[in-house]
N, C-alpha and C. Protein backbone atom coordinates (compact mmCIF):
# COMPACT_ATOMS: atom_id res chain seq x y z
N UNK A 1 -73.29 -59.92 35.48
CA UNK A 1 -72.05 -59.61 36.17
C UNK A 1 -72.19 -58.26 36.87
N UNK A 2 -71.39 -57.83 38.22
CA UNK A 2 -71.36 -56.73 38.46
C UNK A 2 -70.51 -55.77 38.04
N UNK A 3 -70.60 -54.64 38.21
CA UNK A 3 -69.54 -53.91 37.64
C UNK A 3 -68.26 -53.81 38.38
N UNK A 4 -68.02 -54.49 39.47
CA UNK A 4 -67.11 -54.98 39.11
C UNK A 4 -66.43 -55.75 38.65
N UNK A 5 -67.13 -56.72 38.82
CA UNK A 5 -66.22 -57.64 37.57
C UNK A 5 -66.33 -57.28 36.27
N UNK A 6 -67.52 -56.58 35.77
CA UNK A 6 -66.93 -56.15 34.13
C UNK A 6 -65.74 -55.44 34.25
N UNK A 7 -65.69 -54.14 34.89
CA UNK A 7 -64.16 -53.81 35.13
C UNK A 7 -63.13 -54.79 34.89
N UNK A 8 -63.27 -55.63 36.05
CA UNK A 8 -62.35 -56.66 36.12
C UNK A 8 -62.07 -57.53 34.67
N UNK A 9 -63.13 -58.12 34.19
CA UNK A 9 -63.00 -58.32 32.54
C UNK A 9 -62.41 -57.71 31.63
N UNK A 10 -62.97 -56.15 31.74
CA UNK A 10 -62.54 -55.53 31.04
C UNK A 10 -61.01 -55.35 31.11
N UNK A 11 -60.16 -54.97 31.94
CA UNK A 11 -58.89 -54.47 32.67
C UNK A 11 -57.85 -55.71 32.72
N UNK A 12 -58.56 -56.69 33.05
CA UNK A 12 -58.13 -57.85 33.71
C UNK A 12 -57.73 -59.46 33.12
N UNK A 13 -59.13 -59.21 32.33
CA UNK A 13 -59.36 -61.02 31.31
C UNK A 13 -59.90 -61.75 32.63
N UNK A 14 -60.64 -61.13 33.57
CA UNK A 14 -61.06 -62.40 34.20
C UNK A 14 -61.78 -61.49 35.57
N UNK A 15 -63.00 -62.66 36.67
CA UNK A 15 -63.21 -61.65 37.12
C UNK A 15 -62.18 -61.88 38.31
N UNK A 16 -62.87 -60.60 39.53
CA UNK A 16 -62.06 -60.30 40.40
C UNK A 16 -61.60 -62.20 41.61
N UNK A 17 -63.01 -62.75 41.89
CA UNK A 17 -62.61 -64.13 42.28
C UNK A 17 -61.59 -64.97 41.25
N UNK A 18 -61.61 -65.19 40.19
CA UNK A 18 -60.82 -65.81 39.21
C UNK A 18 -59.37 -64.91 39.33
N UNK A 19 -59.01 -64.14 39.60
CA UNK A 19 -57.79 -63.55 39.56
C UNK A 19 -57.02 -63.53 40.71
N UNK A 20 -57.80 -63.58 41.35
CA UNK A 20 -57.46 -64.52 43.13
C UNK A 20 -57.43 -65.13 43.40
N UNK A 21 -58.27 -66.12 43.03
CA UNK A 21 -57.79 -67.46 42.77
C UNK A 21 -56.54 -68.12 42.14
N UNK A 22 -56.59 -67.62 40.79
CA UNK A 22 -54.94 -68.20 40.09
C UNK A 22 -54.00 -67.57 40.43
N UNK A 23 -53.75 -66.08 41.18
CA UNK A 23 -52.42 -65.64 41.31
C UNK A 23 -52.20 -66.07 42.25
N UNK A 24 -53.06 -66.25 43.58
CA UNK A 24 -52.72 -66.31 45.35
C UNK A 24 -52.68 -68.13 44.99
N UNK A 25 -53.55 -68.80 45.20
CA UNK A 25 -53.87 -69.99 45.08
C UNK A 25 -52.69 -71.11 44.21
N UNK A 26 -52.98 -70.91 43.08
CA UNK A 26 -52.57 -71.55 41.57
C UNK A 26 -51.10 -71.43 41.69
N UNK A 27 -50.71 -69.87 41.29
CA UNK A 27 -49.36 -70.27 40.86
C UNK A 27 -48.96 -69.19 42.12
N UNK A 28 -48.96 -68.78 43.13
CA UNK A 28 -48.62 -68.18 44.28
C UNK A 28 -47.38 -69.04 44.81
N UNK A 29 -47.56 -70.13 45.10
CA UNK A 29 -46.53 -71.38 45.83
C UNK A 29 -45.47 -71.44 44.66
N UNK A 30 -46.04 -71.92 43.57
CA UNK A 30 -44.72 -72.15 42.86
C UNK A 30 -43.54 -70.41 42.54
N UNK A 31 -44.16 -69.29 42.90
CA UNK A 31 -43.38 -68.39 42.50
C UNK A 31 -42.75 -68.44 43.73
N UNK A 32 -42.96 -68.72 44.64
CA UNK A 32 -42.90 -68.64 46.97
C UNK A 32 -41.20 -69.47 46.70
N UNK A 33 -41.59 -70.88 45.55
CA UNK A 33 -40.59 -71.51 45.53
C UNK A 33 -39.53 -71.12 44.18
N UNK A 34 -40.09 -70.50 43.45
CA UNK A 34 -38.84 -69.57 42.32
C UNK A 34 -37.89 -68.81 43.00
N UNK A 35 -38.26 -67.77 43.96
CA UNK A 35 -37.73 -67.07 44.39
C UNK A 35 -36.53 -67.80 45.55
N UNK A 36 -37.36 -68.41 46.21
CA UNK A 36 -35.92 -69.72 47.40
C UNK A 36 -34.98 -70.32 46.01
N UNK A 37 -35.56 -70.91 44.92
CA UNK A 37 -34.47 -71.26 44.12
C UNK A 37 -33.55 -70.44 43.72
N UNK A 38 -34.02 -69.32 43.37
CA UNK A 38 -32.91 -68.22 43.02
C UNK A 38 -32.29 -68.11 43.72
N UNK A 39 -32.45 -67.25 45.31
CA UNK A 39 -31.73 -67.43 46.19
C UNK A 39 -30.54 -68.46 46.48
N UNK A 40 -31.15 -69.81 46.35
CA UNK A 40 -30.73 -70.64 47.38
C UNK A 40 -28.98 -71.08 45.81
N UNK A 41 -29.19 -70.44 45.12
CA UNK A 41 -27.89 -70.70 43.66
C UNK A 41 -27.58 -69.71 43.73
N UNK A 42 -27.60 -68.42 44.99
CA UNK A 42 -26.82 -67.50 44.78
C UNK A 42 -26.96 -66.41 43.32
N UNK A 43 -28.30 -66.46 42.64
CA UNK A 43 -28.06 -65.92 41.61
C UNK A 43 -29.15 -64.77 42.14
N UNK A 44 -28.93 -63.64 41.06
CA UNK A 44 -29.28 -62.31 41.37
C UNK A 44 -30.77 -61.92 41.09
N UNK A 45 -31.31 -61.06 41.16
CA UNK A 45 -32.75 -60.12 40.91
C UNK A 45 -33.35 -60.59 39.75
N UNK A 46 -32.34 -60.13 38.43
CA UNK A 46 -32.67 -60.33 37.09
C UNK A 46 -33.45 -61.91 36.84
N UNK A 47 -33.25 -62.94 37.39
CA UNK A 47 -33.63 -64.22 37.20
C UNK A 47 -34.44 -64.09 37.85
N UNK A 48 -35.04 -63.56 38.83
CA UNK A 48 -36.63 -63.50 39.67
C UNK A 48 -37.82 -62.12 38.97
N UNK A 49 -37.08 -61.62 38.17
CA UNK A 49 -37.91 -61.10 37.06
C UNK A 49 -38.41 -61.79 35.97
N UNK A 50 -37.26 -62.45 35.63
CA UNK A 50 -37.62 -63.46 34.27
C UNK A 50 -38.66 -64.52 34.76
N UNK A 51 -38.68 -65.15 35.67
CA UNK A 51 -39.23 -66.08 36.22
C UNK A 51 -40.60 -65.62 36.55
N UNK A 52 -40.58 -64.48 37.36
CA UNK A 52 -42.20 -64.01 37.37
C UNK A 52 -42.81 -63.70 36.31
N UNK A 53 -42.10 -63.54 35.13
CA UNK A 53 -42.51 -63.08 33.80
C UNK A 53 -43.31 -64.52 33.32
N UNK A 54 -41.96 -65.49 33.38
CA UNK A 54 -43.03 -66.70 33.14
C UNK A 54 -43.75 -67.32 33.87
N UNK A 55 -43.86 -67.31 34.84
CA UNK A 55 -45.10 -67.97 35.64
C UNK A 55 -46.49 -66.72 34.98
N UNK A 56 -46.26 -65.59 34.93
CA UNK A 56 -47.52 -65.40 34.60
C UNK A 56 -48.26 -65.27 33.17
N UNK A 57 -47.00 -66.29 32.31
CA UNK A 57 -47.84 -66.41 31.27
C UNK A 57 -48.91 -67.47 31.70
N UNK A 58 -47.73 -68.76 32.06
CA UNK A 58 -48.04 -69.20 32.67
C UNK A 58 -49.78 -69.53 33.01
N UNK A 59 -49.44 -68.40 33.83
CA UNK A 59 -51.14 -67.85 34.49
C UNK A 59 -52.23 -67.72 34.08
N UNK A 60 -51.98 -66.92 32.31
CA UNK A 60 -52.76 -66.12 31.83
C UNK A 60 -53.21 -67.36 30.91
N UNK A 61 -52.56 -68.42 30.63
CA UNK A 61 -52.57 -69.78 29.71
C UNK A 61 -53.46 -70.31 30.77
N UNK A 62 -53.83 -70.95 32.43
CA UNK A 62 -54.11 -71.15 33.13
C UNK A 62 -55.93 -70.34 33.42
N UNK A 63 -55.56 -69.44 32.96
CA UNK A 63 -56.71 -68.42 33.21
C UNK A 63 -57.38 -68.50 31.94
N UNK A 64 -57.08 -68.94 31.13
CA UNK A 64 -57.95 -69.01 30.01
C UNK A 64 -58.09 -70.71 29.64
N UNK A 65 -57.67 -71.52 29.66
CA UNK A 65 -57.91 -72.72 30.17
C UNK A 65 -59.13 -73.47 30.52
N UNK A 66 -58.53 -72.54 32.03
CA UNK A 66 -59.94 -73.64 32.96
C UNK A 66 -60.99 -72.48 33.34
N UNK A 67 -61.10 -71.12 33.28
CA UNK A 67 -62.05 -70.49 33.68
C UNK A 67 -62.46 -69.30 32.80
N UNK A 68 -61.99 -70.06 31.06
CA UNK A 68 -62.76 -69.06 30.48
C UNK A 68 -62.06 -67.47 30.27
N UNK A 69 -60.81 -67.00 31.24
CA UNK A 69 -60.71 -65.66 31.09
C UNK A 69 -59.79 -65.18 29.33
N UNK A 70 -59.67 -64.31 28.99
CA UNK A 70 -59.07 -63.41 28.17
C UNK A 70 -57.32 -63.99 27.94
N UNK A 71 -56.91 -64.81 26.76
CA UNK A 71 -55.71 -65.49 26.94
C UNK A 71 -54.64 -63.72 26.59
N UNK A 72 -55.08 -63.02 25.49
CA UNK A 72 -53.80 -62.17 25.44
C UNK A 72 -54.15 -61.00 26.21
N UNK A 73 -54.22 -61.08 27.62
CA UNK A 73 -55.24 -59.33 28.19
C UNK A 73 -53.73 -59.15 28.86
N UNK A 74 -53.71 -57.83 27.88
CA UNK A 74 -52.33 -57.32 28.94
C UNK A 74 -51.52 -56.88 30.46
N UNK A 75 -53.32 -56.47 30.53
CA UNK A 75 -53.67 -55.92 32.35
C UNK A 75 -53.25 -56.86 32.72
N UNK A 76 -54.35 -58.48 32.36
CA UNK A 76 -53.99 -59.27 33.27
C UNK A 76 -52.33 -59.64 33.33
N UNK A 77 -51.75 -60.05 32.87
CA UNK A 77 -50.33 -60.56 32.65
C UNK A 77 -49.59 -59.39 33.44
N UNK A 78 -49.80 -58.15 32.97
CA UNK A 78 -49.22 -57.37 34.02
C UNK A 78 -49.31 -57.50 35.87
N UNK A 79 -50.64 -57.74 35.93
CA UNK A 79 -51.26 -57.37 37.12
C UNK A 79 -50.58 -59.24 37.73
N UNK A 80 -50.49 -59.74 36.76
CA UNK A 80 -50.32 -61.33 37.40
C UNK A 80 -48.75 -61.19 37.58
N UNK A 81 -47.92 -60.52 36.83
CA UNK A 81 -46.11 -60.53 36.96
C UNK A 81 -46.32 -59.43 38.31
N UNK A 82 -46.82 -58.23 38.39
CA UNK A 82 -46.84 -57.76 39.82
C UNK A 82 -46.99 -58.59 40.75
N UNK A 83 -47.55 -59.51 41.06
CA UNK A 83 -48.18 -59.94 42.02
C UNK A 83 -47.16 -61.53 42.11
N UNK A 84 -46.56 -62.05 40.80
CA UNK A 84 -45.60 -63.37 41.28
C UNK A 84 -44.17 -62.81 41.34
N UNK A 85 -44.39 -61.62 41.13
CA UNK A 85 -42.43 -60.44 41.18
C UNK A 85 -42.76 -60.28 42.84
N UNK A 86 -44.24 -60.10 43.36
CA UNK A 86 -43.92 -59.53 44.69
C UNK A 86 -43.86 -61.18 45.69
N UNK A 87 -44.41 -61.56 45.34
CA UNK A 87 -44.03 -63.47 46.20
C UNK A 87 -42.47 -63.47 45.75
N UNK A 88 -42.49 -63.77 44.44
CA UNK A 88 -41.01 -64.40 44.43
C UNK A 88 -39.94 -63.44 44.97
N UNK A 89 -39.72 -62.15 44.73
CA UNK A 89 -39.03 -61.20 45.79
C UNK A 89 -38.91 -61.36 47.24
N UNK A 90 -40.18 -61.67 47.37
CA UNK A 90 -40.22 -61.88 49.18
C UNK A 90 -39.64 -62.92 49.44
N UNK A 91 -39.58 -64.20 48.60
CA UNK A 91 -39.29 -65.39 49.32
C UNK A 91 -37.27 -65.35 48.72
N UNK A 92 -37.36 -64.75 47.95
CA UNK A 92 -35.77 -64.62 47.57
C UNK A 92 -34.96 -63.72 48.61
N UNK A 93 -35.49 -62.41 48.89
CA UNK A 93 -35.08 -61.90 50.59
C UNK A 93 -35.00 -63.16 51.40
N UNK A 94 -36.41 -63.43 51.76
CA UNK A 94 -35.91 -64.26 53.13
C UNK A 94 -34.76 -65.34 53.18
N UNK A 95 -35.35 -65.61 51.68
CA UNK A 95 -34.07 -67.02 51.87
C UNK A 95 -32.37 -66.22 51.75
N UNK A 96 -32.09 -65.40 50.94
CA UNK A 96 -31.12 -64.73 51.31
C UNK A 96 -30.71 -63.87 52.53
N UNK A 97 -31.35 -63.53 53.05
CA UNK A 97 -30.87 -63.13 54.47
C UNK A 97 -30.70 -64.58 55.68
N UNK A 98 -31.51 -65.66 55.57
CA UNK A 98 -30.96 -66.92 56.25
C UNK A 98 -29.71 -67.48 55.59
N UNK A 99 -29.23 -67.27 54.40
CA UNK A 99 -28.09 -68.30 54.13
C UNK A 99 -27.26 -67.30 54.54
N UNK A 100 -27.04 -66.08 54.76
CA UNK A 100 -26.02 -64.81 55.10
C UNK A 100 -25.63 -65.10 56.46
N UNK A 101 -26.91 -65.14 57.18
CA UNK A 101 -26.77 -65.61 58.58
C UNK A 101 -26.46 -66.72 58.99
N UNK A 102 -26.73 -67.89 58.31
CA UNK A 102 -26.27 -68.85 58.88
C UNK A 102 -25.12 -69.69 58.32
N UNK A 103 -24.34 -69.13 57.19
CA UNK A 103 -23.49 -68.91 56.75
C UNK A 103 -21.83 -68.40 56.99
N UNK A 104 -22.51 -67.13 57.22
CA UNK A 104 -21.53 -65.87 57.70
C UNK A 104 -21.46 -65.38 58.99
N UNK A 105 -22.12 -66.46 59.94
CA UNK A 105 -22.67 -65.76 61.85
C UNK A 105 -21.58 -64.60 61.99
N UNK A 106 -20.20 -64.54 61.52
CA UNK A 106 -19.53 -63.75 62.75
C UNK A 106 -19.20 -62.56 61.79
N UNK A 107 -19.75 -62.47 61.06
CA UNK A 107 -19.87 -61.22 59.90
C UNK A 107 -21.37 -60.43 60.46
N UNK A 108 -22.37 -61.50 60.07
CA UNK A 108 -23.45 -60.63 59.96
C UNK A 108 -24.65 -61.48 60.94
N UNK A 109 -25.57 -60.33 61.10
CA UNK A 109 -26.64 -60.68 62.18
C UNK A 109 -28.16 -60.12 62.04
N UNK A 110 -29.00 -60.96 61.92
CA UNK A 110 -30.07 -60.68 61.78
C UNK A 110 -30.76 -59.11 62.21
N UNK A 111 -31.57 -58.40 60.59
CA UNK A 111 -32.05 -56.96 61.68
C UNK A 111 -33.54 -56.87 61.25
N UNK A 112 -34.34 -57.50 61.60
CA UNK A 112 -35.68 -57.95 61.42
C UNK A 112 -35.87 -58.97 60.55
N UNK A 113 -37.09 -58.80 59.60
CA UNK A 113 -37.19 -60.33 59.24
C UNK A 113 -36.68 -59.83 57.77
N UNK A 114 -36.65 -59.34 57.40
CA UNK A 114 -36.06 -59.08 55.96
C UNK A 114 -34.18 -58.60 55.81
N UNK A 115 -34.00 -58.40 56.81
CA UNK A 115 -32.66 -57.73 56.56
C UNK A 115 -31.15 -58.09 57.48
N UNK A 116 -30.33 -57.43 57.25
CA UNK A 116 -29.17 -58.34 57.97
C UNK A 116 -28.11 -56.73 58.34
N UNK A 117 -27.11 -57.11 59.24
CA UNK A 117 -26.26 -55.77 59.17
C UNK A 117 -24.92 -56.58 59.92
N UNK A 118 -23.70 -55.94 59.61
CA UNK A 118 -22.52 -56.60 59.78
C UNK A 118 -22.24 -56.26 61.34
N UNK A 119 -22.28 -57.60 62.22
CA UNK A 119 -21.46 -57.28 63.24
C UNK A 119 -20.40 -55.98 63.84
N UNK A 120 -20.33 -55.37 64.88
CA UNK A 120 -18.83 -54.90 65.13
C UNK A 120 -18.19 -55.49 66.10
């Protein structure tokens, strides 16, 4: 192995391709679609935390599975809830700023791709 991936072993439970693989790849889409669900029921932040929490056990069950990595490595689980908190966040913005807008047109109006601001 190189050093980086022992790093990556070490830090991680898996190497640097295997951890890119299951976060972007694997369970990337299904957090893309946690976050539109939250959104799309009107429910708040706290449930797109919980949810990234479990997808990356999820992950780490996934990662030790099929490629061998480290089932209780804390890095990894951390480094895997960073990374399905930052998908599912993103896709819970977008989808909340489209139902605002297309919702509420004569209230509010699109102010780039993430954000919205109230008409005058």
């Amino acid at each position: 192995m190189s050093p980086l991936d022992t790093f990556m072993f070490d830090w991680f439970g898996d190497t640097l391709f295997n951890v890119l693989l299951f976060n972007i790849v694997l369970v990337g889409p299904a957090s893309f679609a946690a976050g539109q669900a939250v959104a799309s029921t009107w429910r708040s932040w706290p449930q797109v935390v919980a949810y990234a929490a479990l997808l990356s056990a999820g992950l780490r069950f996934f990662d030790y599975a099929l490629a061998g990595g480290e089932l209780w490595s804390i890095g990894g689980f951390l480094l895997g809830w960073l990374v399905q908190f930052a998908i599912a966040g993103f896709a819970h913005r977008l989808t909340r700023v489209r139902q605002l807008i297309r919702q509420y047109p004569w209230l509010y109006r699109r102010k780039g791709l993430l954000g919205w601001e109230e008409q005058h």
